[in-house]
Protein backbone atom coordinates (compact mmCIF):
# COMPACT_ATOMS: atom_id res chain seq x y z
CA UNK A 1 -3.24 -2.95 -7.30
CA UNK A 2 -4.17 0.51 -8.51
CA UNK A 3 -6.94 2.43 -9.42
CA UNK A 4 -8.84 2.44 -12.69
CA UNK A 5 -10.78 5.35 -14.04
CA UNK A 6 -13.45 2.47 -16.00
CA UNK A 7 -14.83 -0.92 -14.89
CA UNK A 8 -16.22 -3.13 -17.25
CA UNK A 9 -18.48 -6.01 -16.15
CA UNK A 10 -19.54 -8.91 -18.48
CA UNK A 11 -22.88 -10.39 -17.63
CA UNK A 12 -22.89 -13.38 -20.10
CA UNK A 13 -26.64 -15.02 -19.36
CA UNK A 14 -28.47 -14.51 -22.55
CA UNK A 15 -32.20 -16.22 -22.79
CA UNK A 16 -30.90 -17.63 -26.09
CA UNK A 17 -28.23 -17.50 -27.86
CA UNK A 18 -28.19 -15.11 -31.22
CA UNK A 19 -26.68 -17.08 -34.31
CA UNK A 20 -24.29 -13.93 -35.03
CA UNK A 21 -22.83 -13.27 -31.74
CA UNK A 22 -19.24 -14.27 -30.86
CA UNK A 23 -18.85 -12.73 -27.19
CA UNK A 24 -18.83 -15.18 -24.54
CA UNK A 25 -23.07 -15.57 -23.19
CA UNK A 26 -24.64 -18.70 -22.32
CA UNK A 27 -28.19 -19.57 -21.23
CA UNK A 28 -28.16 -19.71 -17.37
CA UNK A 29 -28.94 -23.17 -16.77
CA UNK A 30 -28.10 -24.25 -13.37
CA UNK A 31 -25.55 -21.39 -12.89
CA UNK A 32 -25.49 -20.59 -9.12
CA UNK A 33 -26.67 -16.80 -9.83
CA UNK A 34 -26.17 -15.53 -5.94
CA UNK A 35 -22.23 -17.50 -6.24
CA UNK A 36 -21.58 -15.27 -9.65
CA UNK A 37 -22.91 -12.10 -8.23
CA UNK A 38 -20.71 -12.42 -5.19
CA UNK A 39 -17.46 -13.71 -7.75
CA UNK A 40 -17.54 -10.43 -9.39
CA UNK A 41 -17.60 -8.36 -5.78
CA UNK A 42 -14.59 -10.76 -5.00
CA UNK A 43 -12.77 -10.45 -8.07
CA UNK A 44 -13.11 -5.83 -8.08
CA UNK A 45 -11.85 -6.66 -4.19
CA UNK A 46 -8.60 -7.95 -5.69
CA UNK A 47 -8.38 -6.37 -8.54
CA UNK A 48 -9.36 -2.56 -7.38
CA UNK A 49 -7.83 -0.88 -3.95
CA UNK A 50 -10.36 -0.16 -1.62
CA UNK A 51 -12.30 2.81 -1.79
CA UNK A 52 -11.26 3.28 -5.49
CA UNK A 53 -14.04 6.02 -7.19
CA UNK A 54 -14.21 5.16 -11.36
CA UNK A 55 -15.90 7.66 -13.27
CA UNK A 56 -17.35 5.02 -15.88
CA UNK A 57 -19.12 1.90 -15.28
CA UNK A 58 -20.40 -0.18 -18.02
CA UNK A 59 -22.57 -3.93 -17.22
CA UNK A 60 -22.28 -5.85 -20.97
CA UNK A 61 -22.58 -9.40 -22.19
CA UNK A 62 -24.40 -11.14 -22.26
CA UNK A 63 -27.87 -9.63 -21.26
CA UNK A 64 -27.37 -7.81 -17.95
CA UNK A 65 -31.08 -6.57 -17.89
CA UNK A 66 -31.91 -11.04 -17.46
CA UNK A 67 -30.48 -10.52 -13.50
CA UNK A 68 -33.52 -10.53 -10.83
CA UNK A 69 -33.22 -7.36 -9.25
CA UNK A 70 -32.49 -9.80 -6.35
CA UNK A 71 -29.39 -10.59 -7.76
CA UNK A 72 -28.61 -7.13 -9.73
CA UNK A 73 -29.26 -5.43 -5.70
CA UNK A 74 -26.57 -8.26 -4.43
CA UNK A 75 -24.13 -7.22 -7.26
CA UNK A 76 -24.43 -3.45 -6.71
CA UNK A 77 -24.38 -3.39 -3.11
CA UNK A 78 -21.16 -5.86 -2.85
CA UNK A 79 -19.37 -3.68 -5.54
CA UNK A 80 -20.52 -0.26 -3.45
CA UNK A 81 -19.41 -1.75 0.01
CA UNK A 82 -15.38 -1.89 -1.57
CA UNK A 83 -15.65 1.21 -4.26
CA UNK A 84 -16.81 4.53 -4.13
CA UNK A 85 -19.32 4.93 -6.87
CA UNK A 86 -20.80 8.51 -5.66
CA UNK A 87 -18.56 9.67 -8.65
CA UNK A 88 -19.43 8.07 -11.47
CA UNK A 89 -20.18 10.68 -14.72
CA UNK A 90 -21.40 7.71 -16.61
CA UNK A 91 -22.93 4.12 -15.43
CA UNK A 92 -24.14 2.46 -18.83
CA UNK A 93 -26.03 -0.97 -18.77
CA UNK A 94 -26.89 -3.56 -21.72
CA UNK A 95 -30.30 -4.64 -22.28
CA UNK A 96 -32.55 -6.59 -24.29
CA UNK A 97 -36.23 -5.02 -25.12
CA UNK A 98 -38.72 -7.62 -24.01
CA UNK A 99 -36.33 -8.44 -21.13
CA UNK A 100 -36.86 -6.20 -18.60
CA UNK A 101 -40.13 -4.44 -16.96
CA UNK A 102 -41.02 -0.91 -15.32
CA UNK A 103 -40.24 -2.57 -12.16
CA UNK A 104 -36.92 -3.24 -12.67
CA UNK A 105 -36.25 0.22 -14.53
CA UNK A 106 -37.48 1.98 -11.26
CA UNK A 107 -34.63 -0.66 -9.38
CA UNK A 108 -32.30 0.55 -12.51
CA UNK A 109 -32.84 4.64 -11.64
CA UNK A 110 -32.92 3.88 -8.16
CA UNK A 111 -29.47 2.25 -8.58
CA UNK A 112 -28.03 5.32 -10.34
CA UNK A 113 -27.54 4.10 -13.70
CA UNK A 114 -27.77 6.79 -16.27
CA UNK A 115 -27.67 5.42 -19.72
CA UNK A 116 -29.20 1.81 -21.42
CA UNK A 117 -27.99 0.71 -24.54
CA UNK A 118 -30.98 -1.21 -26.49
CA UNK A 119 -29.97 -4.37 -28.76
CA UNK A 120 -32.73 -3.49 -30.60
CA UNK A 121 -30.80 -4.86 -34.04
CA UNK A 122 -33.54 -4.14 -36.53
CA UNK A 123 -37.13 -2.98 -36.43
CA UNK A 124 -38.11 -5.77 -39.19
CA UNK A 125 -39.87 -8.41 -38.30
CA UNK A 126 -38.59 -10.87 -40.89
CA UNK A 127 -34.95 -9.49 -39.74
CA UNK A 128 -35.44 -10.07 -36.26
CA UNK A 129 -36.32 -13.70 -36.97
CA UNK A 130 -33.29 -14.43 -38.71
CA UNK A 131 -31.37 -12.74 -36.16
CA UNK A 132 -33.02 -14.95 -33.12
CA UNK A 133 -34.30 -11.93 -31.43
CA UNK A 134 -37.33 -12.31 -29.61
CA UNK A 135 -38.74 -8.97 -29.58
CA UNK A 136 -40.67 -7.79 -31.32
CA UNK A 137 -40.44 -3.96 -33.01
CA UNK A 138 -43.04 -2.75 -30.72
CA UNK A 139 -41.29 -3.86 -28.10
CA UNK A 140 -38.19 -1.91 -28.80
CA UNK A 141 -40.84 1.04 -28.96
CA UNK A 142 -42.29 0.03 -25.46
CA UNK A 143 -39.16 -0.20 -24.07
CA UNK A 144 -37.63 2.69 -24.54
CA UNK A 145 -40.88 4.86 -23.66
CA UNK A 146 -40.68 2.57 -20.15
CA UNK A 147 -37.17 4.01 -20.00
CA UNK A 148 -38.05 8.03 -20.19
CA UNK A 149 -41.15 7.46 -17.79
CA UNK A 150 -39.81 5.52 -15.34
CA UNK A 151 -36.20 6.30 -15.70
CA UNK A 152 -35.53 9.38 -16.95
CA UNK A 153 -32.34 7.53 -18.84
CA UNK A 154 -29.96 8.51 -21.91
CA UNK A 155 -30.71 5.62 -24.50
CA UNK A 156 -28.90 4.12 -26.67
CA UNK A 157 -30.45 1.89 -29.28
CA UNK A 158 -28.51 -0.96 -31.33
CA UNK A 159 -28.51 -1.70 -34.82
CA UNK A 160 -26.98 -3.90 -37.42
CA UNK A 161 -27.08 -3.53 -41.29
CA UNK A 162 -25.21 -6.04 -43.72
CA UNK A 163 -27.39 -8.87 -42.83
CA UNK A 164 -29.14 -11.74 -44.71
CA UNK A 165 -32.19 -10.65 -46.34
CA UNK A 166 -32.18 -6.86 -45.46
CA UNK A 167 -32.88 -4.39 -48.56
CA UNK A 168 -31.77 -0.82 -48.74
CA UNK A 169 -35.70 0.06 -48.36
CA UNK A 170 -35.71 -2.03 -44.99
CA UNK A 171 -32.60 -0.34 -43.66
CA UNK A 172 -33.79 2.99 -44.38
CA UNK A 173 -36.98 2.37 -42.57
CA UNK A 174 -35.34 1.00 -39.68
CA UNK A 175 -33.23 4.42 -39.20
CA UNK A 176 -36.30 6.12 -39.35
CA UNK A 177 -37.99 4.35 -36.88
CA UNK A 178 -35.18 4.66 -34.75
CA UNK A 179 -35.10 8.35 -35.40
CA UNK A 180 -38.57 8.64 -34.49
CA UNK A 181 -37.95 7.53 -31.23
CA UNK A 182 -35.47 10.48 -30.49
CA UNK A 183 -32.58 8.55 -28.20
CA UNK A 184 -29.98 10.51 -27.59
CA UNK A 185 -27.54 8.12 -28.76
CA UNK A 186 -27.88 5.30 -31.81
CA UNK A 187 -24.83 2.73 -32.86
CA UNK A 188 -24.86 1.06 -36.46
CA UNK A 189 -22.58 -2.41 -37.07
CA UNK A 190 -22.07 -4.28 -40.27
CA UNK A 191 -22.76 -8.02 -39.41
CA UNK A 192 -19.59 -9.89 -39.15
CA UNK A 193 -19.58 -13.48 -39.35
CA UNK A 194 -17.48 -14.83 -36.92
CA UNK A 195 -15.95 -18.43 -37.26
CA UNK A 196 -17.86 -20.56 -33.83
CA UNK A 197 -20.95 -19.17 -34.64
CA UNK A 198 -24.18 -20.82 -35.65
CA UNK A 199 -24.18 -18.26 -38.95
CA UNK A 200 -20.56 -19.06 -40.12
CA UNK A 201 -22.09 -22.87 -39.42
CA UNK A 202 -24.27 -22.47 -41.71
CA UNK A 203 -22.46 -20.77 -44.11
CA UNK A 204 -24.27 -17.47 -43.95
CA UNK A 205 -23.89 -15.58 -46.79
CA UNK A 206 -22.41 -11.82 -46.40
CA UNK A 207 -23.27 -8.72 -47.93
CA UNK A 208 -21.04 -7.35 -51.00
CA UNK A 209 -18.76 -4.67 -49.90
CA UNK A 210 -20.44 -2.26 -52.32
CA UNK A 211 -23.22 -2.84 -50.24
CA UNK A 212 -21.68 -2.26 -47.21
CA UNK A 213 -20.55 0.78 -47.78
CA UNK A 214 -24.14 1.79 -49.52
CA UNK A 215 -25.88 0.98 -46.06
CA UNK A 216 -22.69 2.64 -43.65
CA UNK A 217 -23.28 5.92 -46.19
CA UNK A 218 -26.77 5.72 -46.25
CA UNK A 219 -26.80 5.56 -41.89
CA UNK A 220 -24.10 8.75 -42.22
CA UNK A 221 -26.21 10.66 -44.19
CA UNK A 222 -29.69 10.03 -42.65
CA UNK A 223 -28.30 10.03 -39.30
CA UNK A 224 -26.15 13.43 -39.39
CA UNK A 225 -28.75 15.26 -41.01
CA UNK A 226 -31.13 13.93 -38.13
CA UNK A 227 -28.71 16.23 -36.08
CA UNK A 228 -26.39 13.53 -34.51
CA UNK A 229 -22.52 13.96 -34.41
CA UNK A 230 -20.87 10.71 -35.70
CA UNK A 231 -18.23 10.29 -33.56
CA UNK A 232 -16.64 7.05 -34.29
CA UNK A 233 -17.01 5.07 -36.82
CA UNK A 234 -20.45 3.18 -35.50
CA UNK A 235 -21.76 5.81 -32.97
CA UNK A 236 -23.57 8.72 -33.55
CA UNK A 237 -25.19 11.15 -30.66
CA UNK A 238 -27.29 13.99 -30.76
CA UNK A 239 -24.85 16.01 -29.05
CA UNK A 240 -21.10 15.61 -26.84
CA UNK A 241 -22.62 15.00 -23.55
CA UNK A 242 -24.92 12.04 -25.26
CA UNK A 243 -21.08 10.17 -26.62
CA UNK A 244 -20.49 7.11 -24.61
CA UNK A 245 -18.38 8.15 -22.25
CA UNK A 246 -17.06 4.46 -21.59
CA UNK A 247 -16.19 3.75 -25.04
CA UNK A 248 -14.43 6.67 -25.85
CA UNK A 249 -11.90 5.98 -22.89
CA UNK A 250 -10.98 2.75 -24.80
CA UNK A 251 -10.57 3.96 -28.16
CA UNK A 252 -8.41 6.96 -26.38
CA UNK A 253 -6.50 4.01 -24.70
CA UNK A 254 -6.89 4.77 -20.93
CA UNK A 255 -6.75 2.00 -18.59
CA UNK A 256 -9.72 -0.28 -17.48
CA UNK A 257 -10.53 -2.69 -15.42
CA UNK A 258 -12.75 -5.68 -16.56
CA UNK A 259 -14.25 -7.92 -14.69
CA UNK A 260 -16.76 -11.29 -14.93
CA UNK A 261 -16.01 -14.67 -17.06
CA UNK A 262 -14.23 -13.49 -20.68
CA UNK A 263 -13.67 -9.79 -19.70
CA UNK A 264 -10.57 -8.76 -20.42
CA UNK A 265 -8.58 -5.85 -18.54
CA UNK A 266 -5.76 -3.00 -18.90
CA UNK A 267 -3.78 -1.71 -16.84
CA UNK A 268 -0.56 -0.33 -17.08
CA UNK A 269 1.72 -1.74 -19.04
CA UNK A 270 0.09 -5.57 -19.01
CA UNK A 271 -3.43 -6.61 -20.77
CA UNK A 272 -5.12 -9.54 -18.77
CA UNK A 273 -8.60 -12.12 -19.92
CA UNK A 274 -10.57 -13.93 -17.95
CA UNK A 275 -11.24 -17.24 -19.24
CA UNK A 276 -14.15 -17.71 -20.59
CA UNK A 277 -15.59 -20.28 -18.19
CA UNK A 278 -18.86 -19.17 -15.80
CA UNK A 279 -18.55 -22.45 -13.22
CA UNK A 280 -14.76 -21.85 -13.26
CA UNK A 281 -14.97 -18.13 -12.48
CA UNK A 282 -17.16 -19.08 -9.57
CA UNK A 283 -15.31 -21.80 -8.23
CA UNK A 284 -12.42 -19.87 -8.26
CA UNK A 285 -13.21 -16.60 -7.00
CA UNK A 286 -15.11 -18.45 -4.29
CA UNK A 287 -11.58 -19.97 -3.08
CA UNK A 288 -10.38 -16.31 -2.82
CA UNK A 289 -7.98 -16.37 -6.41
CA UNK A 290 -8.16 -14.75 -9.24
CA UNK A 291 -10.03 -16.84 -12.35
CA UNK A 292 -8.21 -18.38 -14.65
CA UNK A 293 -7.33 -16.73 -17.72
CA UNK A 294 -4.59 -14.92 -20.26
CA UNK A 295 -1.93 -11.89 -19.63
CA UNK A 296 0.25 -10.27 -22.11
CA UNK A 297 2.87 -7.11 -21.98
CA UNK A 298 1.65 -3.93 -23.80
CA UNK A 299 4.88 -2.95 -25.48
CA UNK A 300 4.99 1.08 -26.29
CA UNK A 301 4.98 -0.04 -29.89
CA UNK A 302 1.67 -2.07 -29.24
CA UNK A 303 0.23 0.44 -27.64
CA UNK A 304 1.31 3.15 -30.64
CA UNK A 305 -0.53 0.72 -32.95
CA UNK A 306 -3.81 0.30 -31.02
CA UNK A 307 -3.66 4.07 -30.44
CA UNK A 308 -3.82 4.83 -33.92
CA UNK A 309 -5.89 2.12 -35.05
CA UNK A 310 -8.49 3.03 -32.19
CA UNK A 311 -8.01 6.79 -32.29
CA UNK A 312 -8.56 6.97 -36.37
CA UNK A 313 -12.36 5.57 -36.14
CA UNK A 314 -13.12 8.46 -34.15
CA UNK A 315 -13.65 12.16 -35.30
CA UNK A 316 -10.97 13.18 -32.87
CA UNK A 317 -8.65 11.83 -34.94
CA UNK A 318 -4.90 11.05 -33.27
CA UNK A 319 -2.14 13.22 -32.58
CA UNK A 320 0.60 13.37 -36.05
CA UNK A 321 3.79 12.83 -33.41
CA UNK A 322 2.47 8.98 -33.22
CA UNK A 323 3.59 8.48 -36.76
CA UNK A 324 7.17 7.63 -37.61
CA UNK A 325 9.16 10.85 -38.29
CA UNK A 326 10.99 9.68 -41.61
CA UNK A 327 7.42 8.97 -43.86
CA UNK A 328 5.24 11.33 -41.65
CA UNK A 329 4.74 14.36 -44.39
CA UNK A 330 4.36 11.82 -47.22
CA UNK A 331 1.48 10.20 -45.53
CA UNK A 332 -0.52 12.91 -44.29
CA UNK A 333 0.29 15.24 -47.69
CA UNK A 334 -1.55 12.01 -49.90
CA UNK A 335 -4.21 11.51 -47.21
CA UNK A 336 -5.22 15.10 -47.59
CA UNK A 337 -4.76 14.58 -51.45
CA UNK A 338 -6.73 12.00 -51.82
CA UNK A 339 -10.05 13.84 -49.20
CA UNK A 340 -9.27 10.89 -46.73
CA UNK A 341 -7.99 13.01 -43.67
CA UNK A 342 -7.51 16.78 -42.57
CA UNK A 343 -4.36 17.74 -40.63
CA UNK A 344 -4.53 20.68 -37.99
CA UNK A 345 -1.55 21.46 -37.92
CA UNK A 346 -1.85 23.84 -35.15
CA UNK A 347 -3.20 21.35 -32.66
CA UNK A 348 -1.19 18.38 -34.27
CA UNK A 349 -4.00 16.28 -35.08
CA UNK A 350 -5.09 14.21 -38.08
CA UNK A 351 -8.90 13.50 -38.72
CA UNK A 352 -10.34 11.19 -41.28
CA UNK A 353 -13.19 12.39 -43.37
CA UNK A 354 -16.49 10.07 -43.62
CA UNK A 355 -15.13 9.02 -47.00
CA UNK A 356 -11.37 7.94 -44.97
CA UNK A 357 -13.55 6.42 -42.34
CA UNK A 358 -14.61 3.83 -44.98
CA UNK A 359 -10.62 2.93 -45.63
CA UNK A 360 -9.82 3.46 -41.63
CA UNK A 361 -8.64 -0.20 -41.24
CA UNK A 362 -6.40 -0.11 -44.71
CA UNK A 363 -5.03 3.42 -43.68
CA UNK A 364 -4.39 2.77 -40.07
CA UNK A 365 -1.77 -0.07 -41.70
CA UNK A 366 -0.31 2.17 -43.53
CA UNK A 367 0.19 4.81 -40.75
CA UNK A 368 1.29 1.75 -38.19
């Protein structure tokens, strides 16, 4: 075992499950909830040397903000009694307006956690609906005024664009709304539909990719003039310290450990998954082994490819010596051509511009 700088932990209870959404979530049904809090303190006791101090912790799914603080107390105080989490810069934690109260927001700051991400989605009504949210957009209001007076926490709020039925006019009021509410940090995704989900079921239609881009240009633009950096391709904050400090240590690549039913894992040279499989991941946890699950070997050339693929969506761009020696000038001179990239040539590093960010997928294969 060794230590990891960032845990992961995927909660996957959801009250009901959103038509869109491919990660691994369930409803909670008869799920033992005390026997999956203690699974996850098992599984970072095998996984993490004792006494190991992260400096990012991040709770996803899933809805983490569903667990009792009964159960959320259990979690935290198992994990605490094997790591040392007096040294954590960040401790983020997924939630669900309408899902949580100032009750458990006082358990939440009492805890230490430091930053909330929202799936807030959309602040229409009609949106929401389609989406099988059940919040309202007052409640994503409420909740994130019951985060600055009870918790004093960075917020992050959630949104999606793309999706059936939303206009340009509805988009642009949902930025504003969000604006309005002054979190420090806001993230914008195009719906995808992913095959096993109700949507791609029903055959959901998606958005044109001229409309795409119109709503990811329109969010730039609004959003940056608002006064927040965007840093990677769906994340904006208000300033560096506001960035998500989790996140950016897997688009930079650095190790992490992930734990919980369908969280997946890195470290050193071999990527691991949990399968996802709730009763399983008890069961076997609760017999002292590892759960079930995947493992493959992260070549150097796999993890050149991921670094570049990862490192272009963000504004810090990737270092020039990742790309192959023999087309390296060719690439970066027609990148800078075309306004796609900039190259510092001092520092080594290439940078796409918000008009390459819209190609990064199709330009990361040509740089692979």
């Amino acid at each position: 075992m060794r230590a990891a700088d960032h845990i992961y932990i995927h909660i996957p209870f959801c009250h009901r499950v959103c038509p869109y959404c491919a990660f691994y979530k369930h409803t909670p049904g008869a799920t033992n909830m005390r026997g999956f809090a203690e699974a996850i303190v098992k599984e970072a006791r095998l996984r993490l040397p004792e006494g190991a101090a992260p400096s990012t912790l991040y709770f996803g799914g899933g809805t983490p903000s569903m667990l009792s603080p009964t159960h959320l107390q259990l979690l935290v105080d198992g994990l605490r009694s094997h790591l040392d989490l007096t040294r954590l810069k960040e401790w983020s934690f997924e939630a669900n307006p309408a899902t949580f109260t100032r009750a458990k927001v006082r358990q939440w700051r009492a805890l230490g956690i430091t930053r909330v991400s929202l799936g807030a989605q959309s602040f229409s009504s009609p949106i929401l609906r389609t989406l099988g949210r059940e919040h309202s957009p007052a409640d994503i209001a409420e909740s994130v005024h019951m985060l600055r007076e009870e918790g004093g926490m960075r917020v992050n709020i959630d949104l999606m664009f793309s999706l059936p039925g939303l206009t340009q006019l509805s988009w642009r009021r949902t930025l504003e709304q969000a604006i309005t509410l002054q979190p420090e940090h806001i993230s914008t995704y195009s719906l995808t539909i992913e095959a096993g989900t109700p949507f791609a079921a029903s055959a959901t239609p998606q958005k044109t990719e001229d409309e795409e881009v119109l709503s990811y240009t329109f969010a730039h633009e609004l959003l940056t003039a608002a006064g927040y950096r965007h840093y990677e391709i769906s994340n904006f904050a208000i300033n560096d310290d506001n960035r998500s400090l989790h996140n950016l240590s897997c688009w930079r690549g650095e190790p992490y450990v992930g734990l919980g039913p369908g969280a997946c894992g890195t470290l050193e040279n071999t990527r691991y998954m949990n399968a996802p499989d709730t009763k399983g991941y008890i069961d076997a946890l609760s017999r002292g082994h590892l759960p079930a699950g995947t493992q493959e070997d992260i070549t150097p050339e796999i993890r050149r490819t991921e670094r570049i693929a990862l490192g272009l969506r963000t504004d810090e761009g990737i270092p020039t010596n990742l790309l192959r020696q023999n087309d390296r000038e060719d690439l970066l001179r027609h990148l800078v051509k075309e306004g796609l990239a900039t190259v510092d040539s001092e520092e080594g590093l290439l940078c796409l511009t918000p008009a390459g960010l819209l190609l990064a997928d199709e330009i990361a294969q040509q740089l692979i």
